[in-house]
N, C-alpha and C. Protein backbone atom coordinates (compact mmCIF):
# COMPACT_ATOMS: atom_id res chain seq x y z
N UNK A 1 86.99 -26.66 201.06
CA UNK A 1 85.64 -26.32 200.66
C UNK A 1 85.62 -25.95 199.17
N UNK A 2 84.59 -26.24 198.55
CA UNK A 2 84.36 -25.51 197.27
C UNK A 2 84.13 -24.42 197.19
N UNK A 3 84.25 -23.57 196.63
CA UNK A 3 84.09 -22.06 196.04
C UNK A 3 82.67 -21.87 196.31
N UNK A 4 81.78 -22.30 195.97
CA UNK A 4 80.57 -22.13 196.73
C UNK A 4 79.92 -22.56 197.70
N UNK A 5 80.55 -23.05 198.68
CA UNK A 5 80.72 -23.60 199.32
C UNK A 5 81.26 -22.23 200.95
N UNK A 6 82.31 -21.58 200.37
CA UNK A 6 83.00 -20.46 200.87
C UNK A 6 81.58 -19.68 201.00
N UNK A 7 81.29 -19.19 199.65
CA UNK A 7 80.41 -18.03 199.39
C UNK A 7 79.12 -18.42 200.49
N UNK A 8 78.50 -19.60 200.79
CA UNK A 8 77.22 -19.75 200.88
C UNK A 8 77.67 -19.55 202.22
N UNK A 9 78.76 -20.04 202.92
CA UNK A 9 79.03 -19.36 203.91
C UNK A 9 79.21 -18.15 204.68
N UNK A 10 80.06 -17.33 203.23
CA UNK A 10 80.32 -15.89 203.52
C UNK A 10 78.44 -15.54 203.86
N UNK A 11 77.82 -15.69 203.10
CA UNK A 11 75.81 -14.97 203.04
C UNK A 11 75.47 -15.86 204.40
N UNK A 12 75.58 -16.80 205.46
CA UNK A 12 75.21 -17.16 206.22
C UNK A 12 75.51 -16.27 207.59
N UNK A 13 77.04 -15.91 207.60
CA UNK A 13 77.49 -15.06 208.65
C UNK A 13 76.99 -13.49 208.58
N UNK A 14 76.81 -13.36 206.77
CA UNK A 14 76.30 -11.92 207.31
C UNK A 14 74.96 -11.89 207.09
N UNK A 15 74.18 -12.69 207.03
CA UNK A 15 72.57 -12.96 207.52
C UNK A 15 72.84 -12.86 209.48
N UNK A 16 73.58 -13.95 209.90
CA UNK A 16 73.70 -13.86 211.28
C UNK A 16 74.55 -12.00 211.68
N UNK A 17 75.03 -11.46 211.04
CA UNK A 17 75.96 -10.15 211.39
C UNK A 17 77.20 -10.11 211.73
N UNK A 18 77.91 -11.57 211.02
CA UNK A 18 78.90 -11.60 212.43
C UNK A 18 80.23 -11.45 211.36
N UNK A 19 80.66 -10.08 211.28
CA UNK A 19 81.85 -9.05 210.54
C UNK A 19 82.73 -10.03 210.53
N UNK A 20 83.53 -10.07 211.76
CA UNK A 20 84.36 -11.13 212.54
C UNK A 20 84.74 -12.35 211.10
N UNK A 21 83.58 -12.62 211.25
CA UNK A 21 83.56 -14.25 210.73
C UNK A 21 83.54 -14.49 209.56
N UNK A 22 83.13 -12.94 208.76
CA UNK A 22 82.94 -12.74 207.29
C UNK A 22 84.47 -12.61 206.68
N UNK A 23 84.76 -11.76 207.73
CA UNK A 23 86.08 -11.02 206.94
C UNK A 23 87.24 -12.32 207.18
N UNK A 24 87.07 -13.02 207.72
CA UNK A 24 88.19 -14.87 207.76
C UNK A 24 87.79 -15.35 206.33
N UNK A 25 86.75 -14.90 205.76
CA UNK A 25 86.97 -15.61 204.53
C UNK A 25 87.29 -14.94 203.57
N UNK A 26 87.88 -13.81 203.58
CA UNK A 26 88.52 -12.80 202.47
C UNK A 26 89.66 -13.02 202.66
N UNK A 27 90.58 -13.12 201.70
CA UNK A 27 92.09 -12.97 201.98
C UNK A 27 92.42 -11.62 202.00
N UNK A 28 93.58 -11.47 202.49
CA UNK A 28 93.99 -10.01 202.90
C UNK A 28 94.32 -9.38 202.31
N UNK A 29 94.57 -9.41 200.47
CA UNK A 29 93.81 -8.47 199.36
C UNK A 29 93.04 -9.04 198.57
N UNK A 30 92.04 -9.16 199.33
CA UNK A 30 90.95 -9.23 198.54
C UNK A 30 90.76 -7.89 198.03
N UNK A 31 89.79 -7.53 196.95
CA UNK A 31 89.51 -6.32 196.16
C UNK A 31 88.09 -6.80 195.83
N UNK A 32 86.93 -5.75 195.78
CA UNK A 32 86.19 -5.07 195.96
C UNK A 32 85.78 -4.25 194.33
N UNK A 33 85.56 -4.62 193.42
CA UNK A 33 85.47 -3.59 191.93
C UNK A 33 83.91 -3.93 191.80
N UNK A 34 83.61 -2.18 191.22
CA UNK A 34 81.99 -2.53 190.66
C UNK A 34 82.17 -1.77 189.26
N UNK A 35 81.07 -2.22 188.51
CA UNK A 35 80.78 -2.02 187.29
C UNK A 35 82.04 -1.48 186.34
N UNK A 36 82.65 -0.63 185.79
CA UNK A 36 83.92 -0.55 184.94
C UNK A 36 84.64 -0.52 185.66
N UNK A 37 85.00 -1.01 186.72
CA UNK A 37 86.32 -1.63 187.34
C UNK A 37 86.79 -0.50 188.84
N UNK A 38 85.74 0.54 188.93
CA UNK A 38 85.68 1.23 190.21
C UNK A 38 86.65 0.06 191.09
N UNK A 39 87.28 0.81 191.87
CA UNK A 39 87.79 0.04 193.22
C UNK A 39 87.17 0.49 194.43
N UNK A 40 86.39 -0.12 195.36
CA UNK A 40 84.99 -0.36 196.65
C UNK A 40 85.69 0.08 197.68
N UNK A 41 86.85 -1.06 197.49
CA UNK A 41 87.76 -1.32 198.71
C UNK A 41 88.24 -2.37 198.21
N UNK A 42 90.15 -2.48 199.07
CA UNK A 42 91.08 -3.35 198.77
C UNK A 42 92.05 -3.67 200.00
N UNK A 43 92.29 -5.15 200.34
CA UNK A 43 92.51 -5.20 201.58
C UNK A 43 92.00 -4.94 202.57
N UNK A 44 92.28 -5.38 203.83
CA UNK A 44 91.45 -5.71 205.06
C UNK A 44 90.90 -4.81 205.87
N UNK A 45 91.87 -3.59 205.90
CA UNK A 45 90.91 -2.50 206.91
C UNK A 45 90.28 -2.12 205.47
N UNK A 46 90.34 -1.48 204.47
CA UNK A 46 89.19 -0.64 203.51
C UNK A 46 87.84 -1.88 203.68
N UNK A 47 88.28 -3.28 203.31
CA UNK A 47 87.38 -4.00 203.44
C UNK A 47 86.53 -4.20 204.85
N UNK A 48 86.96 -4.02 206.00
CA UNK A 48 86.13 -3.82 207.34
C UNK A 48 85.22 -2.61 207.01
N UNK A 49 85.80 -1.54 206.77
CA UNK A 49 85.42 -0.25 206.82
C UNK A 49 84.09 0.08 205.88
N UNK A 50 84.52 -0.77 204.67
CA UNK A 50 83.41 -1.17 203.77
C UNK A 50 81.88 -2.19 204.35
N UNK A 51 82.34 -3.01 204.94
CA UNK A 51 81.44 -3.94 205.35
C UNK A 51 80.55 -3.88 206.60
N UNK A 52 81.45 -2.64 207.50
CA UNK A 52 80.76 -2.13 208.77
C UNK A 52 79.25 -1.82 208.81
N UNK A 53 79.24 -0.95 207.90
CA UNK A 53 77.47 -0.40 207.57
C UNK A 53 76.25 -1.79 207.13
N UNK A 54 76.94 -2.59 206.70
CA UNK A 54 76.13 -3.68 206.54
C UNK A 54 75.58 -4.22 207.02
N UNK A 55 77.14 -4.60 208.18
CA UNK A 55 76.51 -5.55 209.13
C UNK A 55 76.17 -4.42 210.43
N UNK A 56 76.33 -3.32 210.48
CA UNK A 56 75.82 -2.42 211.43
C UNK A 56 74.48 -2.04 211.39
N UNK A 57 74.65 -1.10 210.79
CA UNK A 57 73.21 -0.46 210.23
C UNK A 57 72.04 -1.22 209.35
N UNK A 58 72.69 -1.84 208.50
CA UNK A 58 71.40 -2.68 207.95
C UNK A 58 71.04 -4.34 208.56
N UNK A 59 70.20 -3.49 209.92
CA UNK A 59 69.84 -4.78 209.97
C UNK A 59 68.76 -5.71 209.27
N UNK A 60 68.00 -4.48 208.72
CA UNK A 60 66.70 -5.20 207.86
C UNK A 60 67.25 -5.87 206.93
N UNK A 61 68.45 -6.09 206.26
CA UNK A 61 68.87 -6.61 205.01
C UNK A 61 69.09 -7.93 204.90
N UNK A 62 68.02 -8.64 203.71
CA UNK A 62 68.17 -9.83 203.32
C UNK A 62 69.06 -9.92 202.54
N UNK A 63 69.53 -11.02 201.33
CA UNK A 63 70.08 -11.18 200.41
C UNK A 63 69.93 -12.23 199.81
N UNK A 64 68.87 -12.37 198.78
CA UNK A 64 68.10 -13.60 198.44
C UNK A 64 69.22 -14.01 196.75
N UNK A 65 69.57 -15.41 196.97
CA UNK A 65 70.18 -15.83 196.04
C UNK A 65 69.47 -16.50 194.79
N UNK A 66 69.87 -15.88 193.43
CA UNK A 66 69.19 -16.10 192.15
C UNK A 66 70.11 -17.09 191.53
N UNK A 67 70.33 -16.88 190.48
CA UNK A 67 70.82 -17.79 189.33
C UNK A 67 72.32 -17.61 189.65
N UNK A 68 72.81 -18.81 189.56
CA UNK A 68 74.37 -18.54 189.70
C UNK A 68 74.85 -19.43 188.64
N UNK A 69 76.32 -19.64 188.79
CA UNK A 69 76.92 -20.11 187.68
C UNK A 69 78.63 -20.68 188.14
N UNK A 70 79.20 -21.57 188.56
CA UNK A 70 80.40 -21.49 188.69
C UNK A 70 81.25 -22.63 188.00
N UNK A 71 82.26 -22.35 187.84
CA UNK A 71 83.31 -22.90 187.40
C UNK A 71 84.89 -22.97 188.17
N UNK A 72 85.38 -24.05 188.53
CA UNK A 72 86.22 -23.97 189.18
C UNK A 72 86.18 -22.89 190.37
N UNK A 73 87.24 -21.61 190.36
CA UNK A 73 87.39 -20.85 191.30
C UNK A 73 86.50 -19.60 191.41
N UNK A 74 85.31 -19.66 190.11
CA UNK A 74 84.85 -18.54 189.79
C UNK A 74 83.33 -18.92 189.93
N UNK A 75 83.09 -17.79 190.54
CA UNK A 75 81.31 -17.94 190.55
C UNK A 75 80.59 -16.75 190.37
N UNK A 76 79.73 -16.40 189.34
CA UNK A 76 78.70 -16.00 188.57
C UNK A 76 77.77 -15.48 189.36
N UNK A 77 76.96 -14.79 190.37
CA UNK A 77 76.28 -14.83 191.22
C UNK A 77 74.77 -13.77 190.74
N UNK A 78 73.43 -14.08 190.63
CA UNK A 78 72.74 -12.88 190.86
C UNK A 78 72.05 -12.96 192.71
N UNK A 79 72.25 -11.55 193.05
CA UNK A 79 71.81 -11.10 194.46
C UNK A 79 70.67 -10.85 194.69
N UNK A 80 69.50 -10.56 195.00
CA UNK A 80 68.32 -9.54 195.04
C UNK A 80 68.69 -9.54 196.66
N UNK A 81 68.58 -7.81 196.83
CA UNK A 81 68.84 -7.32 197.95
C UNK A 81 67.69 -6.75 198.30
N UNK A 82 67.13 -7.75 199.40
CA UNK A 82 65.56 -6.56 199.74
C UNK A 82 66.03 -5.41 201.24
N UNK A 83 65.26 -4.60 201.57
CA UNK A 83 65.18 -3.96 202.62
C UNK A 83 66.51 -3.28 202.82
N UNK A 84 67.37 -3.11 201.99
CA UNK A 84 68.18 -1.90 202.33
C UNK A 84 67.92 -0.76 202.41
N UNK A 85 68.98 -0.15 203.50
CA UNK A 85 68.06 1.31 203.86
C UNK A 85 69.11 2.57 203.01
N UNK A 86 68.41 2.97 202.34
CA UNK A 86 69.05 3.70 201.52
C UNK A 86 68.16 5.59 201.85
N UNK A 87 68.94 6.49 202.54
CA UNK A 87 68.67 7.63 202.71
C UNK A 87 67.82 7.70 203.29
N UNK A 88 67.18 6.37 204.33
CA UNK A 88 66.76 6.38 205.38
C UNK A 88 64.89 5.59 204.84
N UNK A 89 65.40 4.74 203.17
CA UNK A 89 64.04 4.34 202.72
C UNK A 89 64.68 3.18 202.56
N UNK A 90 63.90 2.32 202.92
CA UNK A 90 63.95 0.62 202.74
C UNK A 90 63.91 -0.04 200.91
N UNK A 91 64.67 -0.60 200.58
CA UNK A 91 64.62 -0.60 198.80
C UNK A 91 64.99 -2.23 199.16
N UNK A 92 64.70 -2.27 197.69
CA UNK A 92 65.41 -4.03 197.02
C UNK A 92 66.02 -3.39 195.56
N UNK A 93 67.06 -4.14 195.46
CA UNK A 93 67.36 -4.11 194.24
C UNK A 93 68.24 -4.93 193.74
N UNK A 94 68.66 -5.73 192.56
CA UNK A 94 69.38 -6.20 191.65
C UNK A 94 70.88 -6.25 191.63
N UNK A 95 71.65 -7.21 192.02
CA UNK A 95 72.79 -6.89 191.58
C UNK A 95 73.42 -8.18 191.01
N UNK A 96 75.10 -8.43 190.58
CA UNK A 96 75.08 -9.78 189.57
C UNK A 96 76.95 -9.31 189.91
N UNK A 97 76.95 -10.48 190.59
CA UNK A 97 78.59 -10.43 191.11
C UNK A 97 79.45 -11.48 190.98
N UNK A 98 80.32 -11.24 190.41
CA UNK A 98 81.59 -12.67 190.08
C UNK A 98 82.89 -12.57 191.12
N UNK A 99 82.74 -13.21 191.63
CA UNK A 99 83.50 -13.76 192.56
C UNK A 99 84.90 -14.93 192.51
N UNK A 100 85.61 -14.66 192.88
CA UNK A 100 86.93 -15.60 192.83
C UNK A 100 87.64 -16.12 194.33
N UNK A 101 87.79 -17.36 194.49
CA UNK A 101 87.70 -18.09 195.63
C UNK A 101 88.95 -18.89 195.46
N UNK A 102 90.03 -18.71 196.37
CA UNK A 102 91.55 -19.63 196.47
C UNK A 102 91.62 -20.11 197.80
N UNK A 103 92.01 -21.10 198.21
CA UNK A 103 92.39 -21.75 198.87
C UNK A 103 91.29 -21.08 200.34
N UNK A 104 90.15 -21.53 199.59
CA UNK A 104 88.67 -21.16 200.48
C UNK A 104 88.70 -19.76 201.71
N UNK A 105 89.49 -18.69 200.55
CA UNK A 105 89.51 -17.68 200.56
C UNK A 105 88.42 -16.58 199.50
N UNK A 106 87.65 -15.99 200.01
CA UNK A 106 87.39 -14.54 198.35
C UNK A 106 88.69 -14.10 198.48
N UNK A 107 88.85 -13.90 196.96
CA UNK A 107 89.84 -13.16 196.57
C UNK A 107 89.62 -11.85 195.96
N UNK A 108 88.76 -11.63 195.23
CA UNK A 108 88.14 -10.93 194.32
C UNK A 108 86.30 -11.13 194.23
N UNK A 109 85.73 -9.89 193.85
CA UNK A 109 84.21 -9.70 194.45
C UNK A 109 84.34 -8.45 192.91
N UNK A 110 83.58 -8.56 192.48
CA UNK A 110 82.96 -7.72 191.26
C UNK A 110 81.96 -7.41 190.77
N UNK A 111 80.92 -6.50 191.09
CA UNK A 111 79.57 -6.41 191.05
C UNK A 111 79.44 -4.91 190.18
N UNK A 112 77.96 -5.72 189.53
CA UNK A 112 77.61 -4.97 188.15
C UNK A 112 75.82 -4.57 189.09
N UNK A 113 75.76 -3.29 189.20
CA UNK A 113 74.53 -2.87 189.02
C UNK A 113 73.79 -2.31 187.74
N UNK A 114 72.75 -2.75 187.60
CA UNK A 114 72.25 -2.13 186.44
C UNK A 114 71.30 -1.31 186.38
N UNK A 115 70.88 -0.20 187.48
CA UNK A 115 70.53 1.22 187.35
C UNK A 115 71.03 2.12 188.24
N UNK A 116 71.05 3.05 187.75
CA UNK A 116 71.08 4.26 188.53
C UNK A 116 70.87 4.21 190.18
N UNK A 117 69.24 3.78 190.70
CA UNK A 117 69.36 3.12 192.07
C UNK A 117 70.15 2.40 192.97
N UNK A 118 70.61 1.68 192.30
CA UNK A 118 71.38 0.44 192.60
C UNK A 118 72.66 0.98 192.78
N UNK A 119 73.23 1.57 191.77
CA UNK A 119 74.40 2.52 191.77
C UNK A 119 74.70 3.03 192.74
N UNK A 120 73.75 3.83 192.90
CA UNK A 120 74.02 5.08 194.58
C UNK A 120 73.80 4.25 195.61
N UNK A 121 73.04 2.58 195.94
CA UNK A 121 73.26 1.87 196.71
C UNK A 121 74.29 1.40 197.46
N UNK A 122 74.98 1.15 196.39
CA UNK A 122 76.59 0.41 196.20
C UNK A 122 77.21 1.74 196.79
N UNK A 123 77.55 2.48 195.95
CA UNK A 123 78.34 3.71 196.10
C UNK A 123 78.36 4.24 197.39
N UNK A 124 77.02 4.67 198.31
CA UNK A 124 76.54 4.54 199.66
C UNK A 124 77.69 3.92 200.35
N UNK A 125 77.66 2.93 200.07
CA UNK A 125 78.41 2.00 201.12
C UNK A 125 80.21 2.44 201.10
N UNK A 126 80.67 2.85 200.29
CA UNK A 126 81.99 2.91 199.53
C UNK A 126 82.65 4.11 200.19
């Protein structure tokens, strides 16, 4: 598969919820960094543990795909995340993630929020 190809997959399973099916396409260190290089989660249980609330609790959550960009193994991504439930209030917000894809594996996931909101979104989850 192509690298986006992986990805459009990875956003299909967790539109459907299905953890299971998400986490087959991470390799087993994959890593998890946001904005100056924070570490989310790294490897497979931090990465379950990370991804649980997602596909658990947010079920209202879309994830509408913007402008992307890829090259070879790397892809450029903007997110708009509507209906996350954040402190028990439904939000959308912005995020812009580069991604790295081997042997139709994620390898690497790197996301830049750009406010404050968005921040404690991410962080939430972590």
């Amino acid at each position: 598969m192509k690298a986006l190809e992986v990805l459009e997959k990875a956003l299909e399973l967790l539109e459907h919820k299905d953890l299971d099916g998400f986490l087959v396409l991470l390799s087993d260190d994959c890593v998890i960094m946001k904005d100056s290089g924070e570490v989310m989660a790294r490897g497979t249980a931090e990465l379950h543990k990370f991804y649980l609330p997602i596909f658990g609790s947010q079920a209202a959550l879309k994830i509408e795909i913007g402008d992307q960009f890829s090259t070879g193994s790397v892809i450029a991504m903007r997110e708009i995340n509507h209906n996350m439930s954040i402190d028990g209030e439904l939000k959308d917000f912005d995020t812009v993630w580069i991604y790295k894809v081997v042997n139709d594996k994620i390898t690497y996931m790197h996301v830049f929020s750009p406010d404050a909101d968005t921040d404690k979104a991410l962080t939430s989850l972590a």
